[in-house]
Every structure is written in structure tokens, then in C-alpha cells.
C-alpha atoms as a PDB file:
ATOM      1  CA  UNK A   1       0.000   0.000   0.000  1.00  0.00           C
ATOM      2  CA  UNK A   2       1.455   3.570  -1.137  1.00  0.00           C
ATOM      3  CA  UNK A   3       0.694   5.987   1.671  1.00  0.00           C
ATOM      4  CA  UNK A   4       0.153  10.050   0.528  1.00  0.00           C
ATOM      5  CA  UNK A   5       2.140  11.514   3.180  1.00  0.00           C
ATOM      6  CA  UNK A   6       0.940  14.783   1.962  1.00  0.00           C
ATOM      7  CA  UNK A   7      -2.543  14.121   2.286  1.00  0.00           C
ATOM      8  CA  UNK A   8      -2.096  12.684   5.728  1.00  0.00           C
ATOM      9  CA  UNK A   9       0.042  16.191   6.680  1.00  0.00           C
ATOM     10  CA  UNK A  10      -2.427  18.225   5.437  1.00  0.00           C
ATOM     11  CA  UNK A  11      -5.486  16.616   7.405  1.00  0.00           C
ATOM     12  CA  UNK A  12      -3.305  16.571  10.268  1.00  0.00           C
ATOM     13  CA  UNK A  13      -2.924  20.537   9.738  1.00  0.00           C
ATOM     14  CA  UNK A  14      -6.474  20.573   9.684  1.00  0.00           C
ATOM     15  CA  UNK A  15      -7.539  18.783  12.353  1.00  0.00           C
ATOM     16  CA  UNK A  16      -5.927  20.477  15.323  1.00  0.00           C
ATOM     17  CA  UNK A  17      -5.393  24.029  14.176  1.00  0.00           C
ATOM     18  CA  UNK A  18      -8.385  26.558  15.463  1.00  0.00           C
ATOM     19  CA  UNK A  19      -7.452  29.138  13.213  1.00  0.00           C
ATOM     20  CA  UNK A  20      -7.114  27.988   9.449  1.00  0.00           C
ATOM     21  CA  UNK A  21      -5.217  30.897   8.549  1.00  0.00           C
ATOM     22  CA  UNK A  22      -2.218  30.671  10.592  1.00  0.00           C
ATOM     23  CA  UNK A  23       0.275  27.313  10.254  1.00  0.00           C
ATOM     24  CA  UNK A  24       0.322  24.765  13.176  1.00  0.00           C
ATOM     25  CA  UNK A  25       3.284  26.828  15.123  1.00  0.00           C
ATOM     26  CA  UNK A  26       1.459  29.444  14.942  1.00  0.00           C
ATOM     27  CA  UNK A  27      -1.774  28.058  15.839  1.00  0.00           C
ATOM     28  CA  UNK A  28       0.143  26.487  18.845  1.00  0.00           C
ATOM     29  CA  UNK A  29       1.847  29.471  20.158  1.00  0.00           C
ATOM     30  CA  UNK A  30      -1.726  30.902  20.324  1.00  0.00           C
ATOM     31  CA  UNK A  31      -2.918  27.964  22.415  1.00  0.00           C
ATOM     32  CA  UNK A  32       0.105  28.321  24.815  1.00  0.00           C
ATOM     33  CA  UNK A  33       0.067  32.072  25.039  1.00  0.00           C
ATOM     34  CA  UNK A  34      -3.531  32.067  25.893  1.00  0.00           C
ATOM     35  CA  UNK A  35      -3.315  29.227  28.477  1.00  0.00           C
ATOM     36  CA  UNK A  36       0.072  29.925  30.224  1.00  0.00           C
ATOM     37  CA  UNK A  37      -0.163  33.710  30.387  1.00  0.00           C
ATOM     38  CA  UNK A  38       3.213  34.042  29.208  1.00  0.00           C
ATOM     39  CA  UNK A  39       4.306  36.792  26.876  1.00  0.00           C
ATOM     40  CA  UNK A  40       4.169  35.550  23.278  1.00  0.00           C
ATOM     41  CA  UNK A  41       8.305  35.900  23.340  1.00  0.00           C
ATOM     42  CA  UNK A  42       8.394  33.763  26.226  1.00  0.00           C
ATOM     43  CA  UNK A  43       6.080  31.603  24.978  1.00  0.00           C
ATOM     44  CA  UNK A  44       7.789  31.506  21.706  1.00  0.00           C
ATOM     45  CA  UNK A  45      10.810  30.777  23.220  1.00  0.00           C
ATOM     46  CA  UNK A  46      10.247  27.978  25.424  1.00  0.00           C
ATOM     47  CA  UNK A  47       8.234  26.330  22.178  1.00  0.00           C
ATOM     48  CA  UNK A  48      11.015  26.921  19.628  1.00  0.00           C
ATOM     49  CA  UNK A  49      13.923  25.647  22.396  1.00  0.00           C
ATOM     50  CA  UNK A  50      11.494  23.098  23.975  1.00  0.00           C
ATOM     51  CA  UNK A  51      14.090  19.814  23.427  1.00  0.00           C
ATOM     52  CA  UNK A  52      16.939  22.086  25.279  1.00  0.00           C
ATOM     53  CA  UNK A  53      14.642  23.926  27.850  1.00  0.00           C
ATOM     54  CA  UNK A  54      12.907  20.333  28.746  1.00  0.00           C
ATOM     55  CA  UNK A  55      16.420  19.078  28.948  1.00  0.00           C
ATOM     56  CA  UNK A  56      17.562  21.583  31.230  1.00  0.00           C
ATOM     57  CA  UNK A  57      14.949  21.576  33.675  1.00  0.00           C
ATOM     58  CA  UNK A  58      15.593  17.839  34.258  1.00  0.00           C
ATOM     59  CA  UNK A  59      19.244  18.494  34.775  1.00  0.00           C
ATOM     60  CA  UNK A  60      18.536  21.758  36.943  1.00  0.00           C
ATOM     61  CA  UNK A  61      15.750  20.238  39.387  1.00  0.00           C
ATOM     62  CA  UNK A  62      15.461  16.651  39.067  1.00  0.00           C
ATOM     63  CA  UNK A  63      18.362  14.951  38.065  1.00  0.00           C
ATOM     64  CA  UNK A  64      20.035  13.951  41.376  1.00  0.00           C
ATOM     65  CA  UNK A  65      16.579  12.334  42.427  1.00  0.00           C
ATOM     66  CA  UNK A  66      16.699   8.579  41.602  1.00  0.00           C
ATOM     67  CA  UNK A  67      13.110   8.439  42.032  1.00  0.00           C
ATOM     68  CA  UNK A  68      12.246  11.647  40.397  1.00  0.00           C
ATOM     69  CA  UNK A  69      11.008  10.568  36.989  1.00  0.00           C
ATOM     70  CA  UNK A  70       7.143  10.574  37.860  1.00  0.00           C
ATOM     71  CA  UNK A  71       7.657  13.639  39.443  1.00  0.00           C
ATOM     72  CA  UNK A  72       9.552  15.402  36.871  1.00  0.00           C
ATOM     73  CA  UNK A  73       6.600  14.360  34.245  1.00  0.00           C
ATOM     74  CA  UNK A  74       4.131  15.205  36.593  1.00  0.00           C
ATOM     75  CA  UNK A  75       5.214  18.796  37.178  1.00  0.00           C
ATOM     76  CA  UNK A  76       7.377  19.822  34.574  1.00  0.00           C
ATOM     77  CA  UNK A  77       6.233  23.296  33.176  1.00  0.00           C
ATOM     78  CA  UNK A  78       8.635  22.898  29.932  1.00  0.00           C
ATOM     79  CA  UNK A  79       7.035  19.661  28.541  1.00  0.00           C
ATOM     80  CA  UNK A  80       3.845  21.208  27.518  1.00  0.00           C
ATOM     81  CA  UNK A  81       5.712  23.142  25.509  1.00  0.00           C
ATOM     82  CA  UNK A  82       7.963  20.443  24.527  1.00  0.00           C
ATOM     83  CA  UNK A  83       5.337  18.220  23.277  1.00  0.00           C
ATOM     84  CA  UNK A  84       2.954  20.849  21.593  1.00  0.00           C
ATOM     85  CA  UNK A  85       6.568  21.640  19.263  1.00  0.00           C
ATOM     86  CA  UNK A  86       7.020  17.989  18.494  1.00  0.00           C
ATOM     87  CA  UNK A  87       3.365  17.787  17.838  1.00  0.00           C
ATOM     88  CA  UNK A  88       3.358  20.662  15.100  1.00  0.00           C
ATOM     89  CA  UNK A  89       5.235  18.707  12.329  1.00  0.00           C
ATOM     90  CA  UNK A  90       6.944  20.899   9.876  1.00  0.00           C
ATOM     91  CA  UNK A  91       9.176  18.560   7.463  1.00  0.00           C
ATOM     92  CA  UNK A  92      10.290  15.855   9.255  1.00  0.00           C
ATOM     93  CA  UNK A  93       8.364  12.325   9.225  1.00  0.00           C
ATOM     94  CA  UNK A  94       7.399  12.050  12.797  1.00  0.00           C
ATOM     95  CA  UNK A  95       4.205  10.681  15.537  1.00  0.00           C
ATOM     96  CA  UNK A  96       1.553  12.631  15.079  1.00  0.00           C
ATOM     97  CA  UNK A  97       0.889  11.276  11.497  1.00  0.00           C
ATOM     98  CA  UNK A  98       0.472   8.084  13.563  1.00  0.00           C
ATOM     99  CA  UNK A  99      -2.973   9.102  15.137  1.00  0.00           C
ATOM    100  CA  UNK A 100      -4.486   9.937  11.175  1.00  0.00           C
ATOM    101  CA  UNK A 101      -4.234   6.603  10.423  1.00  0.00           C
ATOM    102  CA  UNK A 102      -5.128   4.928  13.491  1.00  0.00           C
ATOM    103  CA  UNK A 103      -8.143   6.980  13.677  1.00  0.00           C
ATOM    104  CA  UNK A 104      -9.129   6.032   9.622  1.00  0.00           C
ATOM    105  CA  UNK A 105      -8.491   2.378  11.138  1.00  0.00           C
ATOM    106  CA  UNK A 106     -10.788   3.139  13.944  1.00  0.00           C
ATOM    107  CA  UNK A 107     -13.505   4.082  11.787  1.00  0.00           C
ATOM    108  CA  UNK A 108     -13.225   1.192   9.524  1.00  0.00           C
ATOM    109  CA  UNK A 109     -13.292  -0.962  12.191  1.00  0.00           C
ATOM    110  CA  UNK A 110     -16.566   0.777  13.608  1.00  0.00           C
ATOM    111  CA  UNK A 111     -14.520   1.345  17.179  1.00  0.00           C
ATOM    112  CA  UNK A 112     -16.420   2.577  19.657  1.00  0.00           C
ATOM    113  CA  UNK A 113     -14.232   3.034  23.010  1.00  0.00           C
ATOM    114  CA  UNK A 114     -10.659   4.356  22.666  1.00  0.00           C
ATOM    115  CA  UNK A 115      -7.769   5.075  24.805  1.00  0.00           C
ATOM    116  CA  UNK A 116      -4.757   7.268  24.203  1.00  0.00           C
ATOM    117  CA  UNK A 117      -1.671   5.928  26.856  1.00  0.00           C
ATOM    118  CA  UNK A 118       0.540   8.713  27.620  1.00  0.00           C
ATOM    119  CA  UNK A 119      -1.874  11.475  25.676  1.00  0.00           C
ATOM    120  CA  UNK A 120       0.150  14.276  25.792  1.00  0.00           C
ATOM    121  CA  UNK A 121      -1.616  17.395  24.788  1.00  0.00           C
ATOM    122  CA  UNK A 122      -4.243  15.432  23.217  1.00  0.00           C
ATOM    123  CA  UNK A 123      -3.668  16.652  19.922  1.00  0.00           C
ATOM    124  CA  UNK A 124      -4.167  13.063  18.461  1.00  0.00           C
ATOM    125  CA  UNK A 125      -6.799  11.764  20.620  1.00  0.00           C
ATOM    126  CA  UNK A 126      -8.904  15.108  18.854  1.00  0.00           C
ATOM    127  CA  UNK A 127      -9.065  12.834  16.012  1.00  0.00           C
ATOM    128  CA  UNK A 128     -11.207  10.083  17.797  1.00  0.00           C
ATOM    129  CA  UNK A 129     -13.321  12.654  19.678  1.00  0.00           C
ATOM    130  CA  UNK A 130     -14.428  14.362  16.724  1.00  0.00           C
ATOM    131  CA  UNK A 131     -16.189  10.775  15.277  1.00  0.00           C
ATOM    132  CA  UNK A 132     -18.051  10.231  18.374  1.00  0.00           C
ATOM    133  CA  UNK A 133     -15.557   7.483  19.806  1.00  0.00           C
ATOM    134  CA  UNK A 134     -15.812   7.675  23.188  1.00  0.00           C
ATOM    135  CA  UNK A 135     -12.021   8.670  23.854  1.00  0.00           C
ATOM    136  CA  UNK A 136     -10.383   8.396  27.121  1.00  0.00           C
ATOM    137  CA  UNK A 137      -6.784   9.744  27.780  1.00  0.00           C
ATOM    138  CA  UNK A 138      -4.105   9.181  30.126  1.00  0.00           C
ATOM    139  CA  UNK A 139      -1.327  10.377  31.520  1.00  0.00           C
ATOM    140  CA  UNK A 140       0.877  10.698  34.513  1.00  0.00           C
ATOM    141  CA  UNK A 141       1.142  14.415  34.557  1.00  0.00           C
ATOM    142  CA  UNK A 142      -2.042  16.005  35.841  1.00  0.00           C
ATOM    143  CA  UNK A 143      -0.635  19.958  34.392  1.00  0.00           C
ATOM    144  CA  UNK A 144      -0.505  17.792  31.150  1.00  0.00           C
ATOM    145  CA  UNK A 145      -4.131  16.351  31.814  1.00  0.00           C
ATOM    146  CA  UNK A 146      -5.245  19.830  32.853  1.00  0.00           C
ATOM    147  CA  UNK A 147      -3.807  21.450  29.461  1.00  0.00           C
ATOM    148  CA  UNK A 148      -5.841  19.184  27.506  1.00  0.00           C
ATOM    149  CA  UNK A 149      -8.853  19.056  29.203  1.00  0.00           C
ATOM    150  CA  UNK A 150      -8.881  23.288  28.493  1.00  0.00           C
ATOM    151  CA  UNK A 151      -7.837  22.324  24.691  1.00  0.00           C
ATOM    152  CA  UNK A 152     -10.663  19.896  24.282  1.00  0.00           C
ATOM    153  CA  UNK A 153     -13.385  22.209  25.864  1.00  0.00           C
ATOM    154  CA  UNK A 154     -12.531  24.859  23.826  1.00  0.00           C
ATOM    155  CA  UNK A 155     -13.596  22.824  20.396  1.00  0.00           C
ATOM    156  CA  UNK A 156     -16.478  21.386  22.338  1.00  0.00           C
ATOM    157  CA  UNK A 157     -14.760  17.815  22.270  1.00  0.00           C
ATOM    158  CA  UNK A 158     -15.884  15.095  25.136  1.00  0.00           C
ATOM    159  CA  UNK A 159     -13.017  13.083  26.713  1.00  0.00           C
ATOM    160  CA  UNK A 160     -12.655  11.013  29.881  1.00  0.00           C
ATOM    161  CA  UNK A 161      -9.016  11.442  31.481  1.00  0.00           C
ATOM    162  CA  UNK A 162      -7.610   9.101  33.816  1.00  0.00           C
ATOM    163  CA  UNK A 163      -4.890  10.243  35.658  1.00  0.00           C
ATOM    164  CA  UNK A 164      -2.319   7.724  36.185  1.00  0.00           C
ATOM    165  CA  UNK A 165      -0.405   8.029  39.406  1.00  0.00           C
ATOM    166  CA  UNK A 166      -3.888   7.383  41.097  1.00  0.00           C
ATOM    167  CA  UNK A 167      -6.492   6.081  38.478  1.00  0.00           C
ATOM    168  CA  UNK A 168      -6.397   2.268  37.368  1.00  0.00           C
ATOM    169  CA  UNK A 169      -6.565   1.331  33.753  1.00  0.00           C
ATOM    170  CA  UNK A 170      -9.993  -0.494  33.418  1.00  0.00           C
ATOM    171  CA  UNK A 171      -9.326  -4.114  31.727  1.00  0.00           C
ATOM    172  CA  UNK A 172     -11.400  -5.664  29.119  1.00  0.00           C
ATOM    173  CA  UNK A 173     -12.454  -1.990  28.275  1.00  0.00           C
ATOM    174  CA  UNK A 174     -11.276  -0.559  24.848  1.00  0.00           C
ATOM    175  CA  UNK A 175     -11.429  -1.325  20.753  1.00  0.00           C
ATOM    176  CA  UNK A 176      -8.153   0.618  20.254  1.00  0.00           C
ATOM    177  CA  UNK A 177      -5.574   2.000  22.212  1.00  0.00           C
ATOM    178  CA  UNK A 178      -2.331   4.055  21.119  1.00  0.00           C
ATOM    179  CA  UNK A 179       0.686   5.012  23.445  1.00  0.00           C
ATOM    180  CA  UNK A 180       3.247   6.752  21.176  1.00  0.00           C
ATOM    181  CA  UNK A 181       6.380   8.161  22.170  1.00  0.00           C
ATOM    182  CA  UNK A 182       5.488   6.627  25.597  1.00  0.00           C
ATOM    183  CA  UNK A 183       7.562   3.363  26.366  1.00  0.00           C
ATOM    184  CA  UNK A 184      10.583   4.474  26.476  1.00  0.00           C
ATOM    185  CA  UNK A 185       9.713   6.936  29.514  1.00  0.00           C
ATOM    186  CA  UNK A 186       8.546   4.123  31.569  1.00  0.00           C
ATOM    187  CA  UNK A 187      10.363   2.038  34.323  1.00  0.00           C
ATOM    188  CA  UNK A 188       9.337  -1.438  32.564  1.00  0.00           C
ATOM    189  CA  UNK A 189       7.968  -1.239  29.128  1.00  0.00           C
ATOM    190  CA  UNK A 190       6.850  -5.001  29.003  1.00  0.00           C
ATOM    191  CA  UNK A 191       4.867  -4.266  32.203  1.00  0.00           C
ATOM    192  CA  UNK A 192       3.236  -1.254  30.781  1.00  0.00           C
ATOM    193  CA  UNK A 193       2.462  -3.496  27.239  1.00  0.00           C
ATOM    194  CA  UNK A 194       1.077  -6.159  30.045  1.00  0.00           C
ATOM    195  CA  UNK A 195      -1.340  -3.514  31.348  1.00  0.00           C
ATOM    196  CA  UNK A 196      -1.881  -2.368  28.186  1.00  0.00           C
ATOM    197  CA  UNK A 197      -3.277  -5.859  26.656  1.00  0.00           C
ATOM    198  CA  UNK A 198      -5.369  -6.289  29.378  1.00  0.00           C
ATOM    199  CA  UNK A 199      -7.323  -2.862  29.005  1.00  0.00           C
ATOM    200  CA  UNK A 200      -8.459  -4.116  25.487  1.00  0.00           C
ATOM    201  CA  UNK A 201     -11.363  -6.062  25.182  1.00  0.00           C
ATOM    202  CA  UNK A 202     -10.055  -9.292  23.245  1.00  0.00           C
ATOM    203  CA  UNK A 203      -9.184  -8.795  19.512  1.00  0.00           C
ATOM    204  CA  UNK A 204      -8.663  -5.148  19.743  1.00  0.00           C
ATOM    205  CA  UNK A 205      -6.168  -2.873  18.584  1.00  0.00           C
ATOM    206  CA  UNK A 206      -2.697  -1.462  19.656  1.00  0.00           C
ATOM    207  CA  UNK A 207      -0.537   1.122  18.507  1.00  0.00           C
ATOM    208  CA  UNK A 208       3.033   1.652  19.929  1.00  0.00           C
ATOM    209  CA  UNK A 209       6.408   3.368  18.802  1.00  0.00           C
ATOM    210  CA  UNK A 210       9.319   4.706  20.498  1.00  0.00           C
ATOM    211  CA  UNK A 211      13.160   3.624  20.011  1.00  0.00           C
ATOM    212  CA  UNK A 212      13.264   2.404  23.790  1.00  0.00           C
ATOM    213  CA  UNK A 213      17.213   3.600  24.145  1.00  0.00           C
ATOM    214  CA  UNK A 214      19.041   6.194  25.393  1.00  0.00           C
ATOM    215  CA  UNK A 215      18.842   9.960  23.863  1.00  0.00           C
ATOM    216  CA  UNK A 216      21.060  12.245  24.799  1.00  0.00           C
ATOM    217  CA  UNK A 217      18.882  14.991  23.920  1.00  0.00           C
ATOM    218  CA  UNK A 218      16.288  13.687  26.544  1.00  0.00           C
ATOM    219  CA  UNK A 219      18.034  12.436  29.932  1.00  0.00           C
ATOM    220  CA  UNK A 220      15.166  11.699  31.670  1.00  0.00           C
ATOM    221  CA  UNK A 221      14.457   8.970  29.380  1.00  0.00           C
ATOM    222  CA  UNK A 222      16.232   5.373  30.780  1.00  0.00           C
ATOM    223  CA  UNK A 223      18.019   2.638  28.085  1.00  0.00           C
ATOM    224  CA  UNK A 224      15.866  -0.097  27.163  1.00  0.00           C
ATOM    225  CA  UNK A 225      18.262  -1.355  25.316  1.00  0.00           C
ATOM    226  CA  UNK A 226      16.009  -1.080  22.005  1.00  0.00           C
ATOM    227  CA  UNK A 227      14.936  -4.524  20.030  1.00  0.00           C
ATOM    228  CA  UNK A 228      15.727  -6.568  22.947  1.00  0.00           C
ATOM    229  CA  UNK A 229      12.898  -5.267  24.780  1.00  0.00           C
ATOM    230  CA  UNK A 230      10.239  -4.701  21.891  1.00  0.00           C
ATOM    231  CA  UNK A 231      11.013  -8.543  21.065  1.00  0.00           C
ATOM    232  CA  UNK A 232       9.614  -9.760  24.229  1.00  0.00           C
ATOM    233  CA  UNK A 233       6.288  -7.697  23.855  1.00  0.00           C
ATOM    234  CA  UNK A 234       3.949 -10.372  22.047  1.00  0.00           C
ATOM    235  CA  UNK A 235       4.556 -12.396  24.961  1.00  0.00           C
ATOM    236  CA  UNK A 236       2.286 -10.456  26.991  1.00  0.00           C
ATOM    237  CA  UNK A 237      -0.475 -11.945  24.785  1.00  0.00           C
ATOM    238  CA  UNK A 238      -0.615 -10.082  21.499  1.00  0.00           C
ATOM    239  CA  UNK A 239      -0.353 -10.878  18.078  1.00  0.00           C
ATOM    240  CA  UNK A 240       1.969  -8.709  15.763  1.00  0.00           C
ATOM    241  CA  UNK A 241       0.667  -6.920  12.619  1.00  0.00           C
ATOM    242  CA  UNK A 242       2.762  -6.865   9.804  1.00  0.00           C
ATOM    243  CA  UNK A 243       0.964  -4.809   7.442  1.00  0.00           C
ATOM    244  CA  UNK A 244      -0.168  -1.645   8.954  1.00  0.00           C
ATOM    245  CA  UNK A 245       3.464  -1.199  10.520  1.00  0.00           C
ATOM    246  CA  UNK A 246       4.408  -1.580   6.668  1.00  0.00           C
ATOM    247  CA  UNK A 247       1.825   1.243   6.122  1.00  0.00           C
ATOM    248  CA  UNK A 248       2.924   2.965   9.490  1.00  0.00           C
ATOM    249  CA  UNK A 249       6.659   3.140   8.267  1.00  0.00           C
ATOM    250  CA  UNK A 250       5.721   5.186   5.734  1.00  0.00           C
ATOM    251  CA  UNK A 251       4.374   7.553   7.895  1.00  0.00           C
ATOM    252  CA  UNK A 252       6.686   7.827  10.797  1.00  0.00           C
ATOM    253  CA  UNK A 253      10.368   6.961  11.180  1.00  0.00           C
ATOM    254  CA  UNK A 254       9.770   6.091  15.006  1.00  0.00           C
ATOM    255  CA  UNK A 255       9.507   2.550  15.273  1.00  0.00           C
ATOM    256  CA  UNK A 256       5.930   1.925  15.145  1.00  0.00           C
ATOM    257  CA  UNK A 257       4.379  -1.295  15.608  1.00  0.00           C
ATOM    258  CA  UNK A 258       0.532  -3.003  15.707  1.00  0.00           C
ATOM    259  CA  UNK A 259      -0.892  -5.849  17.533  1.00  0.00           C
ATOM    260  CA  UNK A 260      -3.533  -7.276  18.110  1.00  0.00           C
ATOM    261  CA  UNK A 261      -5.015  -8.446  22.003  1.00  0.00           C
ATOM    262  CA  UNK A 262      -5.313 -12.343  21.496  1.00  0.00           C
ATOM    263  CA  UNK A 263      -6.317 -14.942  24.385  1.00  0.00           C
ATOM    264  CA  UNK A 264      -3.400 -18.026  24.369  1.00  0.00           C
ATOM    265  CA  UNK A 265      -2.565 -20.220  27.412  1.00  0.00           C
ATOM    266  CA  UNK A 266       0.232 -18.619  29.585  1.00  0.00           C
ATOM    267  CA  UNK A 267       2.468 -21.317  28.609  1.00  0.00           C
ATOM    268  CA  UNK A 268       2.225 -20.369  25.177  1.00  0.00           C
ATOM    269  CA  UNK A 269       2.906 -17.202  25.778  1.00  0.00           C
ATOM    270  CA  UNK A 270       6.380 -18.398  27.700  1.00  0.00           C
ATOM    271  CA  UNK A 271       7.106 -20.390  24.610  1.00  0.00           C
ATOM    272  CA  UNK A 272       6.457 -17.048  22.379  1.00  0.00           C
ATOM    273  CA  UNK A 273       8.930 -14.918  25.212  1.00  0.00           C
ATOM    274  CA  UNK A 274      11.556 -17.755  24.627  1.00  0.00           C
ATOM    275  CA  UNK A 275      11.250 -18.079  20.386  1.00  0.00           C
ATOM    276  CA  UNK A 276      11.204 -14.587  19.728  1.00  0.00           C
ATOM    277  CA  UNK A 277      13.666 -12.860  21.987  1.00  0.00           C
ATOM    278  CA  UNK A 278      16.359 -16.474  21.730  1.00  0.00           C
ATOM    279  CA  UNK A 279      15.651 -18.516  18.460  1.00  0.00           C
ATOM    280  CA  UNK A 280      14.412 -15.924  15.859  1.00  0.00           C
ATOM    281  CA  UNK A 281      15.736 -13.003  14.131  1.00  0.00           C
ATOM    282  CA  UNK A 282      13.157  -9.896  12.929  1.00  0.00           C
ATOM    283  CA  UNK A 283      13.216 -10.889   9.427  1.00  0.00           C
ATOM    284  CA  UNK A 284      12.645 -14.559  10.501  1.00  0.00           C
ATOM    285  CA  UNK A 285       9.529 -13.895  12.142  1.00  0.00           C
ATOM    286  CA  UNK A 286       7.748 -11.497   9.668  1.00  0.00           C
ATOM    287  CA  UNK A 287       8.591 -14.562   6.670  1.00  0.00           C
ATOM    288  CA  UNK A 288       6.643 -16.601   9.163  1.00  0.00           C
ATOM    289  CA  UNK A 289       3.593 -14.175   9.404  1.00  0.00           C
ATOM    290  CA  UNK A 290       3.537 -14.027   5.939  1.00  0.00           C
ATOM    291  CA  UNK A 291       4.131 -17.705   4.728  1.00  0.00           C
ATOM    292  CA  UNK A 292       0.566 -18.151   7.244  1.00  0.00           C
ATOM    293  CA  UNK A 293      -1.523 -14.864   7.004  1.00  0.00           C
ATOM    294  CA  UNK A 294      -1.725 -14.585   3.329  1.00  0.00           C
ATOM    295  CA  UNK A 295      -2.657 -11.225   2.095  1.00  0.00           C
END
């Protein structure tokens, strides 16, 4: 399948900007003036610096805390503006693409609950809201959840919002979940896939990306020591899905991957841990899908 980036860009630029007029930085800065109180340089400059400023506040406040990381999420003042600049996608193929076609798969699939792990701003979970999916988001940082809940009221958009360092996930609740740029801020990423699973209801949908290693550019973020950990994630009881991460790929050049909740013994599930992260290589394993889910 040939994927129009361009088209998918351009209904992204549509979909989140309140003022058609203006481009998404623009649009953005707007947002951030308005709800910070900030002077638009200020504003402006926290937005256009937001990788360095995010960075430094870590290093500044946080750092020296080995049990700061929830905290630091939690409170952080930069990230808002951090994620709102990754969010406004000028050239580079990046996330937020990601939520355009998961929410074109959502309506094909006639999904009716969805969840967005680690929401963010909310800027993607706008995309389920606006067909009438009831959308839930999450997050550990209730300034984050606070943000969006003002972004979402002000386009007259319905959410639920969990926030995570004292709200559950519910199992057995949701068609479709995504968690993007997400995994590799957590303490155990298989864990979080494990809780993950189990909020689906059985054959539904999840969407996941992140490189899961270290970035210098982001210290807060721990080594996950990449492949090694995504390889042990359909052990938690999910099914990989070749084809849309082919599509995905061509919209994002951050590791995405789709799977699909599945019920299998836990022993099987062992076995799966043990083939896939000892016996098989990545290229092994998708020839396998293939050879037995003909297209």
C-alpha cells in the first residue's frame, strides 16, 4: 500500500489548528500564550527551544533524584511546551501522522471506546473525539491532563481522562488503544504493554512506537536497550501486525508497531517470550507471518 504523506500532513494541519489561517506553530503558540499567560516571546521561546529547555529543567531540578522521573513528568512546566513543538510537524516524518491513520483504522473498524496511553496534549486523541468514539486519555502528569482538558473544551470535544499516578486502567475496556512516544519513559515497558493488553477487550487494537534507548537529547528517558525489549512484547499476549506497521513506516520513522489483544494459554505465551527474543531473528519472524496470514 502507497501511503500520501501529503494528504495525511495536510489533514493533520487541519484537524488540530483553530485558526485555518495561521500554520500549526502558529496556531500552537496561540494555544500556549492564551493558556500559560506568558508573553508571546516567552512563549515563543520555550516552544522553539522546547528539546533544550525540557532538557535543562531535568538536569537543573530533578536529576540527582533517583526516584524523580514521575515527578519530573508530573510537574514539569517545559514539557507542555515540549510536546505541543514535536506535535506541530513541519518537514520531518514524525508521531503525530500516527494518530491519522489509526483513527481512519478506527472508523473502519466501527470502534467505539478508545484510549490514548501517555496522551500528551491530546492533539491526536482530537481525532477520535471528533467521530463520536468515546475517547479516554491518560497520563501521569495532571498539568498535562489539565492542558488538555482546556484544549478539548474549547472545540467542544468530550473526553474522559484518567490520571495515572492514582487512576487504574480499566481491563477488558477498549477497541483501540495508542501510546506513542510513551515506552521508552517508563520504568518497565513489558509491564506497561502487560497492562496495556489487558485494558483491550479481546481482539482489539494497539498502537506503539518509540526507540526504547538512550537519547542524549532527553536524559530523563532510561536505556531499554532497544529490540531486545520490543522482542519480548507479544509475549504479553498479542499478536503482531505486519501490514499496517508496513503502512505505518511510511508515515513515521519512530519505530511503530501493531498488535492485536489475542487470548493463548500462559504457557504459550512463555514459549512465544523464549522463540522470539532467543531462536528468531526480525526478518525470521515477519517470513513466518507471511508464509501463514496470506494477504
Amino acid at each position: 500500500m502507497t501511503i500520501d504523506v501529503d494528504s495525511y500532513r495536510k489533514r493533520w494541519r487541519e484537524g488540530i489548528c483553530l485558526d485555518p489561517q495561521k500554520d500549526i506553530p502558529q496556531n500552537f503558540l496561540d494555544e500556549l500564550e492564551t493558556y500559560s499567560g506568558l508573553p508571546r516571546e516567552e512563549a515563543s521561546r520555550l516552544f522553539y527551544n522546547g528539546t533544550e529547555e525540557y532538557a535543562k529543567e531535568w538536569r537543573e531540578k530533578y536529576q540527582n533524584d533517583p526516584n524523580a522521573r514521575i515527578k519530573f513528568y508530573d510537574e514539569s512546566f517545559t514539557h507542555i511546551f515540549f510536546v505541543m513543538h514535536n506535535s506541530a510537524l513541519n518537514t520531518e516524518l514524525s508521531s503525530p501522522l500516527l494518530y491519522v491513520y489509526a483513527a481512519d483504522w478506527a472508523k473502519r473498524m466501527g470502534v467505539r471506546s478508545y484510549l490514548d496511553y501517555g496522551s500528551g496534549t491530546g492533539s491526536g486523541a482530537m481525532f477520535f473525539a471528533r467521530q463520536g468514539i468515546a475517547t479516554t486519555l491518560a497520563d501521569i502528569s495532571s498539568r498535562m491532563l489539565s492542558f488538555t482538558r482546556w484544549r478539548f473544551e474549547r472545540r467542544g470535544l468530550q473526553a474522559n481522562y484518567l490520571d495515572l499516578k492514582q487512576d487504574s486502567l480499566p481491563e477488558n475496556a477498549f477497541d483501540m488503544i495508542t501510546s506513542f512516544h510513551v515506552l521508552q519513559h517508563v520504568e518497565d515497558p513489558v509491564a506497561t504493554m502487560r497492562q496495556l493488553r489487558n485494558a483491550l477487550k479481546p481482539g482489539g487494537i494497539l498502537l506503539v512506537n518509540g526507540a526504547l534507548r538512550k537519547d542524549r537529547e532527553r536524559p530523563m528517558q532510561p536505556d531499554h536497550r532497544g529490540a531486545l525489549t520490543r522482542r519480548k512484547f507479544r509475549s504479553v499476549g498479542l499478536q503482531t501486525l505486519w501490514p499496517p506497521i508496513y503502512d505505518m513506516r511510511e508515515l513515521s520513522n519512530t519505530t511503530p508497531q501493531a498488535y492485536r489483544r489475542i487470548e493463548r494459554p500462559a504457557i504459550v505465551n512463555a514459549a512465544i517470550g523464549f522463540f522470539d527474543t532467543c531462536v528468531t531473528a526480525p526478518a525470521l519472524r515477519r517470513s513466518l507471518y507471511l508464509m501463514t496470514h496470506p494477504t
